[in-house]
C-alpha atoms as a PDB file:
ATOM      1  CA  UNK A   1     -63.291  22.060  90.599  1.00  0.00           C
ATOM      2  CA  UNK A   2     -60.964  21.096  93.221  1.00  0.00           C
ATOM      3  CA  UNK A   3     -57.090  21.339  93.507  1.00  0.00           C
ATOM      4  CA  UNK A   4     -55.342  18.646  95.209  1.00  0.00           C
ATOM      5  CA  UNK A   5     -52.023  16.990  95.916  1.00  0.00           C
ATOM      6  CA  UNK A   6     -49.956  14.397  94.414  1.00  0.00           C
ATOM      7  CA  UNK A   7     -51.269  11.594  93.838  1.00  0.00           C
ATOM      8  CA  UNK A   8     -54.528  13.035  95.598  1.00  0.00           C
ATOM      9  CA  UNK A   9     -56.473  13.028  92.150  1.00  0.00           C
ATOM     10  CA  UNK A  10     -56.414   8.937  91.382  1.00  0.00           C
ATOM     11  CA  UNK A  11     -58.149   8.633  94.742  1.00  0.00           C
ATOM     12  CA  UNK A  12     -60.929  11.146  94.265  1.00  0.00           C
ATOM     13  CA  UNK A  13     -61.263   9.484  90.832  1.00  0.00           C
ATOM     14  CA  UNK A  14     -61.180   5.914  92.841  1.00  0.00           C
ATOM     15  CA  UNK A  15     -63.952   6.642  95.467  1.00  0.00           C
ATOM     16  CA  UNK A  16     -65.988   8.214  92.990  1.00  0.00           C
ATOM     17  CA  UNK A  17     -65.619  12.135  94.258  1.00  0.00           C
ATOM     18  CA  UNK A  18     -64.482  12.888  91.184  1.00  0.00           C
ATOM     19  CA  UNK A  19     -65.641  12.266  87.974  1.00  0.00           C
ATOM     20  CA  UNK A  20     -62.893  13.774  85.509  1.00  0.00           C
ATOM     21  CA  UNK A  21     -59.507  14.955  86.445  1.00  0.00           C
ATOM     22  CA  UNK A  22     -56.377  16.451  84.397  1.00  0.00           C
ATOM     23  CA  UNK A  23     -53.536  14.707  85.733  1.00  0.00           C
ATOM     24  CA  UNK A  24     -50.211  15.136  84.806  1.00  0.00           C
ATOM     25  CA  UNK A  25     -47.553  11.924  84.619  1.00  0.00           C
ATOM     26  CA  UNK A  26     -46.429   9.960  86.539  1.00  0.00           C
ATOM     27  CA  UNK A  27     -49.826   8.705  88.195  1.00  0.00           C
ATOM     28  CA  UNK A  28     -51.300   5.220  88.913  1.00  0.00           C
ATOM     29  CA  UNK A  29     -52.915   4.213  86.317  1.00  0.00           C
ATOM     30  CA  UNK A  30     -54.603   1.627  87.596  1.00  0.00           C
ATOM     31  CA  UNK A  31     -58.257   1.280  87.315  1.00  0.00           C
ATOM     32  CA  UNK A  32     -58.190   4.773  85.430  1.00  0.00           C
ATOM     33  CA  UNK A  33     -59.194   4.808  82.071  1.00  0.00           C
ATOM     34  CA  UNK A  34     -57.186   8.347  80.840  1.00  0.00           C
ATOM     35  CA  UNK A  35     -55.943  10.093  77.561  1.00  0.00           C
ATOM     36  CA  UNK A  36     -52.867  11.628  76.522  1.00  0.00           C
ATOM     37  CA  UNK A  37     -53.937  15.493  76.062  1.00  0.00           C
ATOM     38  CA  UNK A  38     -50.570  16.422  75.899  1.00  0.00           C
ATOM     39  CA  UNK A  39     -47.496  15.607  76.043  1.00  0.00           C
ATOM     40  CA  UNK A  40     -44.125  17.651  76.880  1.00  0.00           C
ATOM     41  CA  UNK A  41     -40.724  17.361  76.522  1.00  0.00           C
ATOM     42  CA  UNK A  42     -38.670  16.558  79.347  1.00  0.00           C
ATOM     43  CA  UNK A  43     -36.010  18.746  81.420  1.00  0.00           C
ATOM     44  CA  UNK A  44     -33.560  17.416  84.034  1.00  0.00           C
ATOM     45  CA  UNK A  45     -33.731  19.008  87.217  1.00  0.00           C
ATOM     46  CA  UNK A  46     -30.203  18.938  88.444  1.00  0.00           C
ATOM     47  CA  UNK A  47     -29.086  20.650  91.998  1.00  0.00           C
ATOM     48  CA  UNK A  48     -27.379  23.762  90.748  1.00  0.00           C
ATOM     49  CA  UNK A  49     -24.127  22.772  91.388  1.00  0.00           C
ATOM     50  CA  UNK A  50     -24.173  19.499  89.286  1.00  0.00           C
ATOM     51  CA  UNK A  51     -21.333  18.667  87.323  1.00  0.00           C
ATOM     52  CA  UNK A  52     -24.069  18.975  84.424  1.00  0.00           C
ATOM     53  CA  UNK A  53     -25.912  22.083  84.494  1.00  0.00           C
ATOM     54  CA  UNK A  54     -23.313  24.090  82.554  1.00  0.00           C
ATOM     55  CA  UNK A  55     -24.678  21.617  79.523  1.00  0.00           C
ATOM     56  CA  UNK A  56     -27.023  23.349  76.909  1.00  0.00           C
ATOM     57  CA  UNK A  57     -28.720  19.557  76.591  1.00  0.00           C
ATOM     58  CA  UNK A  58     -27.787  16.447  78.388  1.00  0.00           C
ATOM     59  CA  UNK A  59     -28.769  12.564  77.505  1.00  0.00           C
ATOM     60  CA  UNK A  60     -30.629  10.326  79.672  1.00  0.00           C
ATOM     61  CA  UNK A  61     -27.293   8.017  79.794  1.00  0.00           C
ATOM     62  CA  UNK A  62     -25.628  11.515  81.172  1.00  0.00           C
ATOM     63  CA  UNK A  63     -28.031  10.776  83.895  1.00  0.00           C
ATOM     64  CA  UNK A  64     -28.016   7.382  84.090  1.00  0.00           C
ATOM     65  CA  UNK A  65     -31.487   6.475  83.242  1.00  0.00           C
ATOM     66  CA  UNK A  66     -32.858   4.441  80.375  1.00  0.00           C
ATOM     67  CA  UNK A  67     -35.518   5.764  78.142  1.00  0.00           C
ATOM     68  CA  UNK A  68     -38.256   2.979  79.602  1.00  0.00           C
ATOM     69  CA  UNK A  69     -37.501   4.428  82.886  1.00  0.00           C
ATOM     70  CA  UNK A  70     -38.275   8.012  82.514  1.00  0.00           C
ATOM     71  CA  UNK A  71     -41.914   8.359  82.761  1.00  0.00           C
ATOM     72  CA  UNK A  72     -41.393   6.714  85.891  1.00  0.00           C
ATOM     73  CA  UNK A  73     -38.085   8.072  87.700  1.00  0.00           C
ATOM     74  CA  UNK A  74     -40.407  11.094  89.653  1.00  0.00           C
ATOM     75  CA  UNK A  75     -42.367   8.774  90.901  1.00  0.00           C
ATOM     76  CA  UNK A  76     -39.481   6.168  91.984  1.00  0.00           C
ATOM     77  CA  UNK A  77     -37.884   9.458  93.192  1.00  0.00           C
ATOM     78  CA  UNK A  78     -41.083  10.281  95.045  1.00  0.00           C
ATOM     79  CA  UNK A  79     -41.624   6.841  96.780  1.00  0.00           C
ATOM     80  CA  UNK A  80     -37.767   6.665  97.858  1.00  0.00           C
ATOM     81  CA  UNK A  81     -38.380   9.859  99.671  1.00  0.00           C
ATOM     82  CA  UNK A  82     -41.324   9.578 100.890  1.00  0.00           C
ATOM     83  CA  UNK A  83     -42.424  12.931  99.659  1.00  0.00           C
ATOM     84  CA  UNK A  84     -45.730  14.237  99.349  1.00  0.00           C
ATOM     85  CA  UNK A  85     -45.787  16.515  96.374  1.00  0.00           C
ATOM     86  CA  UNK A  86     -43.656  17.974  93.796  1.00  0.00           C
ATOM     87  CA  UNK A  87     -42.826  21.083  95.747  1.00  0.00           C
ATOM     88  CA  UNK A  88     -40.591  18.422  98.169  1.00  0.00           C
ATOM     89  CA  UNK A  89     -39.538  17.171  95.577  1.00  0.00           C
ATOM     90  CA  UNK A  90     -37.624  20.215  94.144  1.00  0.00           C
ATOM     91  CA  UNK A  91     -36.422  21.171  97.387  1.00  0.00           C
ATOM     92  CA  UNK A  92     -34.737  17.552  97.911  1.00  0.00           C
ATOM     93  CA  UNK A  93     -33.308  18.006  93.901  1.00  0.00           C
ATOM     94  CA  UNK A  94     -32.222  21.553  95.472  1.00  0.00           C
ATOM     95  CA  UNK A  95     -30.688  20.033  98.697  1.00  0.00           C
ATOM     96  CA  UNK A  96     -28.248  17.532  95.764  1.00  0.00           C
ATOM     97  CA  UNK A  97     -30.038  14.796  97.466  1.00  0.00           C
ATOM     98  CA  UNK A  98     -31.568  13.521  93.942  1.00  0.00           C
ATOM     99  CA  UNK A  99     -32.038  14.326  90.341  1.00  0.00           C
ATOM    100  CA  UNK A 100     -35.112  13.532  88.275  1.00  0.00           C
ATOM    101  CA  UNK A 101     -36.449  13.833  84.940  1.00  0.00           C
ATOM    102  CA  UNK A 102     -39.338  15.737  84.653  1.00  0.00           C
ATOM    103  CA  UNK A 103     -41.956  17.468  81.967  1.00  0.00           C
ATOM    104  CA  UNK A 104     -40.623  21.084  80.941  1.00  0.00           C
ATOM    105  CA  UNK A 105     -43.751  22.911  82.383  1.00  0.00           C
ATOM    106  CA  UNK A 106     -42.535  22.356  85.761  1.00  0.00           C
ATOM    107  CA  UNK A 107     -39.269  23.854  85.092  1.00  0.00           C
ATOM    108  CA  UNK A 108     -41.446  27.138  84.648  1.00  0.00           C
ATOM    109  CA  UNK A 109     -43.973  26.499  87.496  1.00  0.00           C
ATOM    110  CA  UNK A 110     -41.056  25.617  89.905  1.00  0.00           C
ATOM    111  CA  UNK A 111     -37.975  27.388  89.571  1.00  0.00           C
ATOM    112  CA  UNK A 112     -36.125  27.549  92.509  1.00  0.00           C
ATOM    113  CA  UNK A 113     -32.399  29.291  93.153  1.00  0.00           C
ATOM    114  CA  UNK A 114     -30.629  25.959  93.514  1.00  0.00           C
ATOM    115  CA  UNK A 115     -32.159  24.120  90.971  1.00  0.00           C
ATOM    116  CA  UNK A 116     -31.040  23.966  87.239  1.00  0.00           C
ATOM    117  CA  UNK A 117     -33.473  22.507  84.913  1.00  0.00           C
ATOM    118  CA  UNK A 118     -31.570  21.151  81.249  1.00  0.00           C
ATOM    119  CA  UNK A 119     -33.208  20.159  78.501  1.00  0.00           C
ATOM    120  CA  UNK A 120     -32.943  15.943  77.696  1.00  0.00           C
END
């Protein structure tokens, strides 16, 4: 077993140093032959003083996203940044610098004091 960063996994799974990895969206999937395990609803992570966070639930048009876009808005949110993992992520969603959509798990994994998390 090894733990790695983002995007780390696809590449041990490329250059064969992995055989089997559980990988949680978004990921390349190219050249990766995966299955859906699980799947989770969705939270937006909102910097804690967004207009939003006082919401019990908020749509994706709240946000401005459309629904073909959200299995990819981390990872369009993680290439504009040029961040490295979903830790820096947070922190930028924390600094108001972006909001993203992202599976509910990580709302428990990553809570952080100025980040709200709202269910979509």
């Amino acid at each position: 077993m090894c733990l790695c960063g983002w995007r780390e996994h696809t590449r041990l799974l490329r250059t064969g140093e992995a055989d089997a990895a559980l990988m949680f969206a978004p990921y390349d999937p190219d050249g990766i032959d995966a299955d859906i395990v699980a799947l989770e609803p969705r939270v937006a992570a909102l910097p804690a003083d967004h207009a939003l966070t006082p919401a019990s639930r908020v749509l994706l048009a709240d946000l401005g996203i459309a629904p073909e876009e959200v299995d990819g808005r981390a990872e369009h949110d993680i290439n504009k940044h040029g961040v490295h993992d979903l830790a820096q992520v947070v922190a930028l969603i924390s600094l108001g610098t972006t909001t993203t959509v992202l599976p509910i798990s990580v709302a428990a994994r990553y809570p952080r004091p100025g980040v709200t998390y709202v269910s979509v």
